[in-house]
Protein backbone atom coordinates (compact mmCIF):
# COMPACT_ATOMS: atom_id res chain seq x y z
CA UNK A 1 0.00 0.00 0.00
CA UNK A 2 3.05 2.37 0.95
CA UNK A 3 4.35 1.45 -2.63
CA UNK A 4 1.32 2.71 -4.28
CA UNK A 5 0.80 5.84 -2.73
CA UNK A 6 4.27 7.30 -3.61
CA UNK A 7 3.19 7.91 -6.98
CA UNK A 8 -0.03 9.98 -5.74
CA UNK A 9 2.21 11.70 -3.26
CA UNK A 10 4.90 12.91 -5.98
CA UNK A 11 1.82 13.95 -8.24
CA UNK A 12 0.33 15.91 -5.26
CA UNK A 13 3.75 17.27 -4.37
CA UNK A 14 4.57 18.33 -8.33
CA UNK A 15 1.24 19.74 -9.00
CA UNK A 16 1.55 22.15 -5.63
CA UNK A 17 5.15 23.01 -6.76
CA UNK A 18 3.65 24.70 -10.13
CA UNK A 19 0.94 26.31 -8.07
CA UNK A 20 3.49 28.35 -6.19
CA UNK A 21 5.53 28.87 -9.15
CA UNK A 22 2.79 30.29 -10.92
CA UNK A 23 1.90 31.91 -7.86
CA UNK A 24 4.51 33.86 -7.75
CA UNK A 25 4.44 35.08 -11.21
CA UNK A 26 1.18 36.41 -10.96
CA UNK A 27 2.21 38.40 -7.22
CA UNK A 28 5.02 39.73 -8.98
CA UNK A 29 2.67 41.39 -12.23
CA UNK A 30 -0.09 42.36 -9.53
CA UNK A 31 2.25 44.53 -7.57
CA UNK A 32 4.02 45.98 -10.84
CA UNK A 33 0.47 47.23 -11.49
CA UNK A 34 -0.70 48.34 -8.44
CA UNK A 35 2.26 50.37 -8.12
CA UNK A 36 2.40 51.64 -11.58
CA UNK A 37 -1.88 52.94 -10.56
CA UNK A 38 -1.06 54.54 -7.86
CA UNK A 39 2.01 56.31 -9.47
CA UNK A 40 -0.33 57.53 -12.10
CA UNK A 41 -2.92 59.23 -9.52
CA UNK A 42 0.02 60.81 -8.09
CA UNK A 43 0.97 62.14 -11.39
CA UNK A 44 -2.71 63.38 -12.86
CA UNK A 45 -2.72 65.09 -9.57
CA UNK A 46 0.41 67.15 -10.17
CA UNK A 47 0.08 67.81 -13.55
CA UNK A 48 -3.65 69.10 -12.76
CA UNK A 49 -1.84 71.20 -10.35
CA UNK A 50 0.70 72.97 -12.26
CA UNK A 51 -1.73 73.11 -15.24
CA UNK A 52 -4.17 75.07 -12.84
CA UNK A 53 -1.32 77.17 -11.29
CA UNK A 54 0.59 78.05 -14.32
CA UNK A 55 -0.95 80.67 -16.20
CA UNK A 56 1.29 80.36 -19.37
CA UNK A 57 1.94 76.85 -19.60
CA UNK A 58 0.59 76.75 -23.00
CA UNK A 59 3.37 78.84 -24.05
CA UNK A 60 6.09 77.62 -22.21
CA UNK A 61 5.00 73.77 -23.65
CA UNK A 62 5.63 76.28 -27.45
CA UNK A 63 9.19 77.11 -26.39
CA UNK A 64 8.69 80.11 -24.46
CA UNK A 65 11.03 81.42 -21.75
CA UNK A 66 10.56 80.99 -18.59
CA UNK A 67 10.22 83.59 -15.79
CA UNK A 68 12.13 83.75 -12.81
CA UNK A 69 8.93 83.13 -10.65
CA UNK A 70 7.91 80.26 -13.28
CA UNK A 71 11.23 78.53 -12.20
CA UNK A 72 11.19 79.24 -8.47
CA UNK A 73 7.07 77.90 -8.95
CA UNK A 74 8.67 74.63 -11.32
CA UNK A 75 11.73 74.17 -8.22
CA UNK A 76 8.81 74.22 -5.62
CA UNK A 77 6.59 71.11 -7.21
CA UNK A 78 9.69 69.73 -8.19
CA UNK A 79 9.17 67.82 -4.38
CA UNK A 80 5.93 67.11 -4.78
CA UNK A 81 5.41 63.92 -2.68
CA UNK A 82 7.92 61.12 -4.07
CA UNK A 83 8.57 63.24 -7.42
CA UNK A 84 12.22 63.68 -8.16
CA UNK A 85 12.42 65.24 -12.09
CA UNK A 86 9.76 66.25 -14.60
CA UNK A 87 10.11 66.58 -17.92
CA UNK A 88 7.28 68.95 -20.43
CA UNK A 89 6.45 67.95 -23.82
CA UNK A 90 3.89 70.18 -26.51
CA UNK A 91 1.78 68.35 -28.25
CA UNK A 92 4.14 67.49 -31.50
CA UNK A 93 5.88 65.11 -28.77
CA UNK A 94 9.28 67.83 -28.92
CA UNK A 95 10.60 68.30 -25.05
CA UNK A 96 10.39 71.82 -24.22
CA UNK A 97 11.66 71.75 -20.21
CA UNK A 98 13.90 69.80 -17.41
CA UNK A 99 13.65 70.30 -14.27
CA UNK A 100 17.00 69.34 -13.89
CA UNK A 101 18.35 72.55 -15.82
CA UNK A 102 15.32 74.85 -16.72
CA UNK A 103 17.64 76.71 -18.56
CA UNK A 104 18.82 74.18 -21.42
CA UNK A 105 17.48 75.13 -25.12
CA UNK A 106 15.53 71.73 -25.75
CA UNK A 107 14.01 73.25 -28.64
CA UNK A 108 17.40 73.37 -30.89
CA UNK A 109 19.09 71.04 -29.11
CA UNK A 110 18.75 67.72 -31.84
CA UNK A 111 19.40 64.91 -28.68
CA UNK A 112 16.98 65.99 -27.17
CA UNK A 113 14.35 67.96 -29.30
CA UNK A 114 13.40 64.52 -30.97
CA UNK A 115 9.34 63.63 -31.18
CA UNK A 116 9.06 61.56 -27.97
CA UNK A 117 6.31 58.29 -29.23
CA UNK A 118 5.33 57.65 -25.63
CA UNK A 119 4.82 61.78 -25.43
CA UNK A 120 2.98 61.44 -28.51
CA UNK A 121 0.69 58.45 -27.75
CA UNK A 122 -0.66 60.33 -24.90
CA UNK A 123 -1.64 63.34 -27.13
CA UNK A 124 -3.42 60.31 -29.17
CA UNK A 125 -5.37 58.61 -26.69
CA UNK A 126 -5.33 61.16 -24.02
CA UNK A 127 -4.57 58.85 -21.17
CA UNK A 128 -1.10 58.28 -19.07
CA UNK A 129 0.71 56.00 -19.97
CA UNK A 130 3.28 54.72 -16.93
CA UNK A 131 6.18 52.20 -17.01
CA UNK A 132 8.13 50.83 -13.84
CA UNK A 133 11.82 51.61 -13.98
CA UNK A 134 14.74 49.12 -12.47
CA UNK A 135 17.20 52.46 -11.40
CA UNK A 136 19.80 50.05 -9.49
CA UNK A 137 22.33 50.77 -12.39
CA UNK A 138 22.12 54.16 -12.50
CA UNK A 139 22.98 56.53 -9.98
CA UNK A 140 21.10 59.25 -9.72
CA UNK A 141 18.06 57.52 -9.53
CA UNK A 142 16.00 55.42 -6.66
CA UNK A 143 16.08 51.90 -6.97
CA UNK A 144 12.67 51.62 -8.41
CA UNK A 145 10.85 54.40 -9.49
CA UNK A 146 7.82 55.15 -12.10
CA UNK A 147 7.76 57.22 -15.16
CA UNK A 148 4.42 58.76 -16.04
CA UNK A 149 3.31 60.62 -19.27
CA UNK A 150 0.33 63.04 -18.37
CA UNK A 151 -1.62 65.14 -20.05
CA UNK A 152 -1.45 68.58 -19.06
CA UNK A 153 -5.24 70.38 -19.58
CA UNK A 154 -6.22 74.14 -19.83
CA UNK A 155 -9.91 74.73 -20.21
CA UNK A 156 -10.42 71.20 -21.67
CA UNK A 157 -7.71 71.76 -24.05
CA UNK A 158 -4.65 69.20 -23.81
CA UNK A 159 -1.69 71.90 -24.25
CA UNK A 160 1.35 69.40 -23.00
CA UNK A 161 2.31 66.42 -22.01
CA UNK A 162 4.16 66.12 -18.64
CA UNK A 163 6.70 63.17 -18.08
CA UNK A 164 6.87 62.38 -13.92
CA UNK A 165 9.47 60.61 -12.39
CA UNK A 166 8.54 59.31 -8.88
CA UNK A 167 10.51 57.01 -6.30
CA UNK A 168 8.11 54.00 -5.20
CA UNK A 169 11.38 52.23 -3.63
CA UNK A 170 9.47 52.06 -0.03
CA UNK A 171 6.07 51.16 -1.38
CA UNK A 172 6.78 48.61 -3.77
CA UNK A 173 8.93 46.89 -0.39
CA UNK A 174 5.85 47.05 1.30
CA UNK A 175 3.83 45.70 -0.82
CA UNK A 176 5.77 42.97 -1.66
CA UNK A 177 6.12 42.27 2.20
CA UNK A 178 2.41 42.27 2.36
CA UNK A 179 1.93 40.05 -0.86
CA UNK A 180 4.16 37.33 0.26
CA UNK A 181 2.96 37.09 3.61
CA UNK A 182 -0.50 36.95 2.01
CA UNK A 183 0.83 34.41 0.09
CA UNK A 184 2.13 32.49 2.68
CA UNK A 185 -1.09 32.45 4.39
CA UNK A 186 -3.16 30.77 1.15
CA UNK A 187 -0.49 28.57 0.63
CA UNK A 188 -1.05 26.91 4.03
CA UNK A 189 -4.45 27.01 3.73
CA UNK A 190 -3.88 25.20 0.39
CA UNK A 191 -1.91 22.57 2.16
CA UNK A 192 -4.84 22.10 4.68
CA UNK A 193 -7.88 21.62 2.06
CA UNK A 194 -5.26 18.89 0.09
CA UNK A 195 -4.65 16.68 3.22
CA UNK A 196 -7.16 17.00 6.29
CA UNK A 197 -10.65 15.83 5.81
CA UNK A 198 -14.20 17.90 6.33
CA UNK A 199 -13.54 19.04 9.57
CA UNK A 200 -10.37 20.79 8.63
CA UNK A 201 -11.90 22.83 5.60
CA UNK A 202 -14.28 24.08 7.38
CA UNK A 203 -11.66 25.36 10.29
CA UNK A 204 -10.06 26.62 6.95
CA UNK A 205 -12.92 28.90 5.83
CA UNK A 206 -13.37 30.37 9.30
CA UNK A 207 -9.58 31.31 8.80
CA UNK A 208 -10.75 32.80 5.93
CA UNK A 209 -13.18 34.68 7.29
CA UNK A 210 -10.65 35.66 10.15
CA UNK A 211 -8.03 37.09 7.58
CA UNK A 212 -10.96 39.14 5.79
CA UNK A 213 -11.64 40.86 9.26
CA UNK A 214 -8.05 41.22 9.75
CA UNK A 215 -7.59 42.96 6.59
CA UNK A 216 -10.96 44.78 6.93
CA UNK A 217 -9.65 46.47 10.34
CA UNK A 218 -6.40 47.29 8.19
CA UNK A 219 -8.35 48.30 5.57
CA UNK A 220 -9.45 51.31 8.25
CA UNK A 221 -6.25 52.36 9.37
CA UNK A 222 -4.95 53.30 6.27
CA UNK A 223 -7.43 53.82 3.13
CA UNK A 224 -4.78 53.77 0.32
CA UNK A 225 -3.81 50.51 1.80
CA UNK A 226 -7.50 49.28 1.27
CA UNK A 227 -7.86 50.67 -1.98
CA UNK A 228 -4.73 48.67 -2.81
CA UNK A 229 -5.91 45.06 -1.35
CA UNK A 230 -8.99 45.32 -3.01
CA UNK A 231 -7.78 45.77 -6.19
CA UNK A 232 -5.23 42.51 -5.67
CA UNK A 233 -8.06 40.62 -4.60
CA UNK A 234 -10.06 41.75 -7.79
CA UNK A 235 -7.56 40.75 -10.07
CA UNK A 236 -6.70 37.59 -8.51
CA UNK A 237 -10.01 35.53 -9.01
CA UNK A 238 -7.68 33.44 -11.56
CA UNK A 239 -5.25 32.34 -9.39
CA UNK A 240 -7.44 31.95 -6.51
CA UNK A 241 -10.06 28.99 -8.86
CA UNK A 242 -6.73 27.75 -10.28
CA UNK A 243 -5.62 25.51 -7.18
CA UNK A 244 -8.87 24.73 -5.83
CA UNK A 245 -9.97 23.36 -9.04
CA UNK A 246 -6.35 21.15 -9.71
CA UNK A 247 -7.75 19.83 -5.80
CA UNK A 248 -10.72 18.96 -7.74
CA UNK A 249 -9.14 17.56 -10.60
CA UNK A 250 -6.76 15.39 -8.95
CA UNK A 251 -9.44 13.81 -5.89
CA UNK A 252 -11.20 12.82 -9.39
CA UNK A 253 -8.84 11.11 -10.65
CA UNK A 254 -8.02 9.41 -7.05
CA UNK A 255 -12.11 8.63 -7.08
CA UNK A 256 -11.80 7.08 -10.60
CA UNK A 257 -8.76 4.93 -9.74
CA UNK A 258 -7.13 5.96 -13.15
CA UNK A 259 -4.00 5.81 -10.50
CA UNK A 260 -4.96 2.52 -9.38
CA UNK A 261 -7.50 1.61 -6.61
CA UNK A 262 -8.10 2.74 -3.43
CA UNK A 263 -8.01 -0.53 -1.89
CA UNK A 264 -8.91 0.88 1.80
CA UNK A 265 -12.17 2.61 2.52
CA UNK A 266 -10.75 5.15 4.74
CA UNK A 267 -8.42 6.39 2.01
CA UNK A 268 -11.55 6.51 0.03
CA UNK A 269 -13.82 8.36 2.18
CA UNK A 270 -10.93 10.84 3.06
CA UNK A 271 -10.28 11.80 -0.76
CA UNK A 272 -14.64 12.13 -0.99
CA UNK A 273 -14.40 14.10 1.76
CA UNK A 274 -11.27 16.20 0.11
CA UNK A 275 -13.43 16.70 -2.94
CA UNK A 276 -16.64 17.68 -1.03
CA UNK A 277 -14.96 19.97 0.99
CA UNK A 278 -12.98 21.73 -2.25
CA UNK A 279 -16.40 21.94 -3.83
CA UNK A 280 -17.34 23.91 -0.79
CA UNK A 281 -14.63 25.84 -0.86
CA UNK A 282 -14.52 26.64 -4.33
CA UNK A 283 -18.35 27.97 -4.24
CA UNK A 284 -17.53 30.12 -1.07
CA UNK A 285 -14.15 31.40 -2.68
CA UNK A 286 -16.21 32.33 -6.60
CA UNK A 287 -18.85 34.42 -4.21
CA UNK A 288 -16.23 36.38 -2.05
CA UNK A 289 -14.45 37.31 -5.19
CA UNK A 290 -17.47 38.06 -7.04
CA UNK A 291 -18.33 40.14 -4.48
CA UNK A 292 -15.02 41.70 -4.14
CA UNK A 293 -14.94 42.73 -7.49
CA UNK A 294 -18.38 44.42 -7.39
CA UNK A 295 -17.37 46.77 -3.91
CA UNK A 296 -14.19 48.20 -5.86
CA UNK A 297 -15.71 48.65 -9.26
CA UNK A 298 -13.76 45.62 -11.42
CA UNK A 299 -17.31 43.71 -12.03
CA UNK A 300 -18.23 44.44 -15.87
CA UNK A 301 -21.86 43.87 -16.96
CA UNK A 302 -22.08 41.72 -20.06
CA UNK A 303 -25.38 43.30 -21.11
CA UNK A 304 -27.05 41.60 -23.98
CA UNK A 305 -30.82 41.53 -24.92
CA UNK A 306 -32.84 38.36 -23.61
CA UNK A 307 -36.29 36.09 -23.04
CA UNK A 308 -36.33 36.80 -19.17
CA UNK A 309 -38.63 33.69 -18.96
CA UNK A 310 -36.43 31.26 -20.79
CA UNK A 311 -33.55 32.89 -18.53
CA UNK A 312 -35.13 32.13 -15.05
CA UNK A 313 -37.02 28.96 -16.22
CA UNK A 314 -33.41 27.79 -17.27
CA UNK A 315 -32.37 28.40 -13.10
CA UNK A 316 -35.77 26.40 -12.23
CA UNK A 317 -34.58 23.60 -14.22
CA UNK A 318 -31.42 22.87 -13.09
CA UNK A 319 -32.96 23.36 -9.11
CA UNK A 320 -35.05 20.54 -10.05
CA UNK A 321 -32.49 18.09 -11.07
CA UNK A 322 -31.08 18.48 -7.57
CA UNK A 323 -31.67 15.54 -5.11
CA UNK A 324 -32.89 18.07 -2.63
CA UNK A 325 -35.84 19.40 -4.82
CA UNK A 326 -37.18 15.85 -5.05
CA UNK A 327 -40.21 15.56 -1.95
CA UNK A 328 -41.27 19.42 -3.16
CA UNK A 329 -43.46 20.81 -5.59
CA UNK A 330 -42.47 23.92 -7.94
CA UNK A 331 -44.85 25.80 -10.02
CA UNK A 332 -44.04 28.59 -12.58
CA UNK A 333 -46.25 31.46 -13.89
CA UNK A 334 -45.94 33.67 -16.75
CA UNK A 335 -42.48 32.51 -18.42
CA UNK A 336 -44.08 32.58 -21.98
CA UNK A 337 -44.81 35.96 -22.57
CA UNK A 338 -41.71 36.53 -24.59
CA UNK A 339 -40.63 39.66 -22.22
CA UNK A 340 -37.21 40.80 -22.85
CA UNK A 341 -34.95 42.88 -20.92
CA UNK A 342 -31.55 44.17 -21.71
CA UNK A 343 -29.47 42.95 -18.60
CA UNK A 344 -26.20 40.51 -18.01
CA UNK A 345 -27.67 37.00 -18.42
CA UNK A 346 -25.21 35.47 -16.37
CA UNK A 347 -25.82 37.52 -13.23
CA UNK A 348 -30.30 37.40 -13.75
CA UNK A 349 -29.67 33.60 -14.15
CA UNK A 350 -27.21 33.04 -10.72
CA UNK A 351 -29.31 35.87 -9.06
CA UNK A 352 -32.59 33.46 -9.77
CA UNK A 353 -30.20 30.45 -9.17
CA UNK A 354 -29.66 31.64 -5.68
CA UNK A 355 -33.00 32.62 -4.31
CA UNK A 356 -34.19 29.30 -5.82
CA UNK A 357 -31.04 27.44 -4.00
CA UNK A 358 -31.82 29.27 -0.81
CA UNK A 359 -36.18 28.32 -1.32
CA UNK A 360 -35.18 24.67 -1.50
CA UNK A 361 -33.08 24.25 1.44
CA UNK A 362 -35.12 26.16 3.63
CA UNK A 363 -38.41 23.98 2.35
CA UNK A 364 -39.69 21.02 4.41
CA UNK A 365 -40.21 18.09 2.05
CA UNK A 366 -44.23 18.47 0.62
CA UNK A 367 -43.65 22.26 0.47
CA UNK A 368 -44.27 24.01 -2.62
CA UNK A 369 -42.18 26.63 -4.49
CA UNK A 370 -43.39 29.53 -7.49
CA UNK A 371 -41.46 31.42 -9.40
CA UNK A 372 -43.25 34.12 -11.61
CA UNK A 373 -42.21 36.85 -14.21
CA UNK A 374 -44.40 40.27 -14.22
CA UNK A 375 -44.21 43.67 -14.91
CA UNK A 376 -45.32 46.01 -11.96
CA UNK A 377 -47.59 49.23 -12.26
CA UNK A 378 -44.46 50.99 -13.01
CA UNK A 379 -43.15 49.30 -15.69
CA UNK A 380 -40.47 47.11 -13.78
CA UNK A 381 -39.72 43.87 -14.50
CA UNK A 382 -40.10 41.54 -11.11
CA UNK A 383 -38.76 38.06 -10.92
CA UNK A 384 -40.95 36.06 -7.73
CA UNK A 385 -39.58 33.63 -5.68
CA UNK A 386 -41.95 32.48 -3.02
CA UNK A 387 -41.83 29.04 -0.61
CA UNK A 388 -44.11 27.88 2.34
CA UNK A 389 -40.47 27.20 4.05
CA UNK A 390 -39.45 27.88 7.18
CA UNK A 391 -39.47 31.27 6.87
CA UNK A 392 -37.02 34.27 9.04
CA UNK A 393 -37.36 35.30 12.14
CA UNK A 394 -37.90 39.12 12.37
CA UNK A 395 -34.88 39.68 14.28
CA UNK A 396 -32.84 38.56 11.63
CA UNK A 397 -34.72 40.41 8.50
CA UNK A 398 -32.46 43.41 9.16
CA UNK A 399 -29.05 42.27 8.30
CA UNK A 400 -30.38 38.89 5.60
CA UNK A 401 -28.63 40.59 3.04
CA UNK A 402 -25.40 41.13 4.85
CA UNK A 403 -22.37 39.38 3.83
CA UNK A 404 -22.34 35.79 5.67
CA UNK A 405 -25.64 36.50 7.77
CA UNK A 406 -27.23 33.18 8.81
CA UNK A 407 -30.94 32.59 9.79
CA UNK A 408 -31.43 32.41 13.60
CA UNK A 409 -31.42 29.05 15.50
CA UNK A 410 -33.33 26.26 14.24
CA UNK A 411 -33.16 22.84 14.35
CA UNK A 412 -33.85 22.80 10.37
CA UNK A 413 -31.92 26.10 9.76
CA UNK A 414 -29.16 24.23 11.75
CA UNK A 415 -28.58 21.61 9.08
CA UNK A 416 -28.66 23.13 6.53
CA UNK A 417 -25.79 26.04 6.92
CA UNK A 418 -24.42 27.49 4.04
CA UNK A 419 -21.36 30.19 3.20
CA UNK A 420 -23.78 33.05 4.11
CA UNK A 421 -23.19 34.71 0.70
CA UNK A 422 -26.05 34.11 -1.79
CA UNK A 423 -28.61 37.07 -0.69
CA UNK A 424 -25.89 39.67 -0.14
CA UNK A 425 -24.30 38.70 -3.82
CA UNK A 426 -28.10 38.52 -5.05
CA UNK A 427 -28.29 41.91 -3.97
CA UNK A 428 -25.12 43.33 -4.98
CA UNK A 429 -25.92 41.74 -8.74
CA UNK A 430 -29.31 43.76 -9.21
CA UNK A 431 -27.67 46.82 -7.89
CA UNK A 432 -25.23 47.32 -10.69
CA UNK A 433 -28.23 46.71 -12.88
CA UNK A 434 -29.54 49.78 -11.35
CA UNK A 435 -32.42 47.65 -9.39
CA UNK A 436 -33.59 46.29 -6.22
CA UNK A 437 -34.32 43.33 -3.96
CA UNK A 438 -37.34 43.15 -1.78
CA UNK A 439 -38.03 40.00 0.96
CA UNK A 440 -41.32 39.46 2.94
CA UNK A 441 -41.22 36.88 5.15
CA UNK A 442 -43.23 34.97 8.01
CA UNK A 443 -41.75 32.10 10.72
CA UNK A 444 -43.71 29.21 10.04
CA UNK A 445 -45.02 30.40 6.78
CA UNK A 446 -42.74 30.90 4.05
CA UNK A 447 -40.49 33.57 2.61
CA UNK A 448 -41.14 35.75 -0.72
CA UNK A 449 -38.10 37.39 -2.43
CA UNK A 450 -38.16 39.91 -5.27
CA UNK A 451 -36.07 41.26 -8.16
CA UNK A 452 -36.64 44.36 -9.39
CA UNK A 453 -35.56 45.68 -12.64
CA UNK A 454 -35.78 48.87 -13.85
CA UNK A 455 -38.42 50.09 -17.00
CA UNK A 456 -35.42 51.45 -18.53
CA UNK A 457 -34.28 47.95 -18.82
CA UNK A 458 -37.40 46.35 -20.55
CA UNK A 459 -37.34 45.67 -24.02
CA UNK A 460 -40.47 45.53 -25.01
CA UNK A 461 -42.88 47.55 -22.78
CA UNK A 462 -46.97 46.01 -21.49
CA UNK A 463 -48.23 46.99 -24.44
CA UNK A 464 -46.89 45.19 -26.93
CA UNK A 465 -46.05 42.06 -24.80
């Protein structure tokens, strides 16, 4: 038996060695462009500044002379938080000022004077453009510092492009301190989901939960440092899925025997358990990020025109293949009118998805469920979900749609915990789609949910539905 699992444990031990390999890579880009973001705030700012403050900087981006108060003004900025040198460009790309010598003539000077394409791609698109500069080599320069092309504006009129040089030596250390101890942290939590059973995963998603107060009470103490978490965690949905689906992957292929069999049935159970427990995981892990994404403004709407009906009869569907739905009875109303709305399919169909998840595990077997399409007095368009489940206590009503709220004790609420995220993600969904969620609901009785789109969102209005 010891001979048999070597091969599984060198496969384990291989795949996990990528993982942090690729990892790495994608920490490494992250922090380049977090760094390079906040660089280019820094930069807009200034360049608004002097562009504001500067009454001739139109003609001193044409060549003209500057004043003694223009330099002793262009010295000043010059230490403007981490900035160190500033170049000015007009808008033919042709340098027209240093602030290392503001008295060089850039203008006939042909090493210098050449069009500049980076200068000249801003004047194109109108947006900075930044790079992140290795200075090591050089000596009069920080070890890392950005270079930032920004277009200078005087009564909505670009008139110059400004080129910003600014040391990010001590941020991009702290970031990378903070990314590799984050790093650190989901590596060992990695470890946990491949080789402890149920039990441990779920100590391993109240860790979770732990770090995301930790970082939330961080978050407070410094808001750039919030700003700057939030976008890593937005951009890292990839490599978050990526090594709880090879866990996945590779308990299949355990469960299948393509590795040979698992002759004993406690190796078998604890690889079933691996596999539920990833599956758990990965669902908790897609919602947080999800949800992530929509509080910092990296969630895009795919909006496309679509049969409502067919949308949330497709979510009914698929709810009624589960083994759950089996002892209960589901009715629909009104999904063939042929009502369109422009919208993101995707999020109307896991929006529906959830509140129909949620109506079947909070459903005593015999209880029925009805989901309905209308349009309201005002035009909206309101998806129904109603259930003669359980229902919520009115204590808890206030704070359902919170982020991991749970209904209050219950010996049937009990067993059927989930991650605590489908109603607040529900919510958040609608809410980018400009619309609203509404919940009624009675102990004992049942619950009602409701989606509300907007009019300006439905295709074809009452009267010619």
């Amino acid at each position: 038996m010891k001979h048999r699992l070597v091969p599984i444990i060198a496969l384990a031990l291989g795949v996990f060695a990528t993982l942090v390999f690729v990892g790495v890579a994608a920490f490494n880009a992250t922090l380049d462009r977090i760094v390079i973001e906040q660089a280019e705030r820094t930069s807009i700012a200034w360049a608004g500044y002097i562009g504001n403050r500067m009454n001739r900087i139109e003609d001193i981006a044409k060549g003209a002379p500057l004043s003694e108060e223009e330099q002793q003004f262009l010295n000043g900025v010059r230490g403007f938080g981490d900035i160190f040198r500033f170049k000015l460009f007009d808008t033919q790309g042709r340098i027209r000022l240093i602030s290392d010598d503001l008295h060089t003539d850039l203008a006939n000077n042909p090493t210098v004077g050449e069009d500049n394409w980076k200068a000249l791609s801003v004047v194109e698109t109108g947006e900075p453009y930044s790079e992140l500069e290795d200075g090591r080599l050089k000596p009069d320069r920080p070890d890392v510092y950005a270079e930032t092309y920004v277009p200078v504006w005087r009564n909505d009129r670009m008139v110059a492009v400004a080129e910003v040089y600014m040391d990010r030596t001590a941020e991009t250390a702290a970031l990378r301190a903070d990314f590799l101890t984050f790093g650190w942290r989901a590596t060992g939590l990695i470890i946990l989901a491949l080789s402890l059973p149920a039990g441990l995963a779920v100590w391993t998603a109240l860790q979770l939960r732990r770090q995301n107060h930790v970082l939330n009470i961080e978050r407070n103490r410094a808001r750039e440092a919030e700003q700057t978490k939030g976008r890593f965690l937005a951009h890292m949905s990839h490599e978050f899925r990526t090594p709880l689906n090879s866990i996945q992957g590779l308990t299949q292929v355990l469960l299948r025997g393509d590795l040979g069999p698992l002759e004993n049935p406690k190796h078998r159970e604890y690889v079933q358990d691996i596999y539920d427990s990833g599956d758990h995981l990965l669902s908790l892990v897609n919602d947080v990020l999800d949800l992530s994404k929509i509080d910092f403004g990296k969630y895009d709407l795919t909006e496309s025109e679509f049969n409502i009906g067919k949308c949330v009869n497709a979510a009914l569907q698929v709810v009624k293949g589960w083994e759950a739905s089996g002892p209960l009875v589901f009715e629909a109303h009104n999904l063939e009118t042929g009502l369109f709305v422009r919208a993101d399919r995707r999020a109307i169909y896991q929006s529906t998805l959830n509140l129909l998840s949620n109506a079947v595990k909070f459903t005593r077997p015999g209880g029925r469920i009805d989901l309905s399409v209308t349009l309201d007095e005002a035009g909206e368009c309101v998806i129904t979900v109603e259930d003669t489940g359980i229902g919520i206590a009115e204590r808890d009503l206030a704070r359902i749609f919170e982020p991991f709220a749970q209904r209050g004790n219950h010996d049937y609420v009990a067993s059927h915990r989930g991650s605590g995220l489908g109603l607040t993600l529900v919510k958040s969904l609608i809410e980018l789609h400009g619309g609203r969620v509404s919940l009624d609901s009675t102990p004992g009785t049942g619950t009602t949910v409701r989606i509300h789109l907007p009019k300006s969102r439905v295709v074809n209005p009452p009267a010619t539905v």
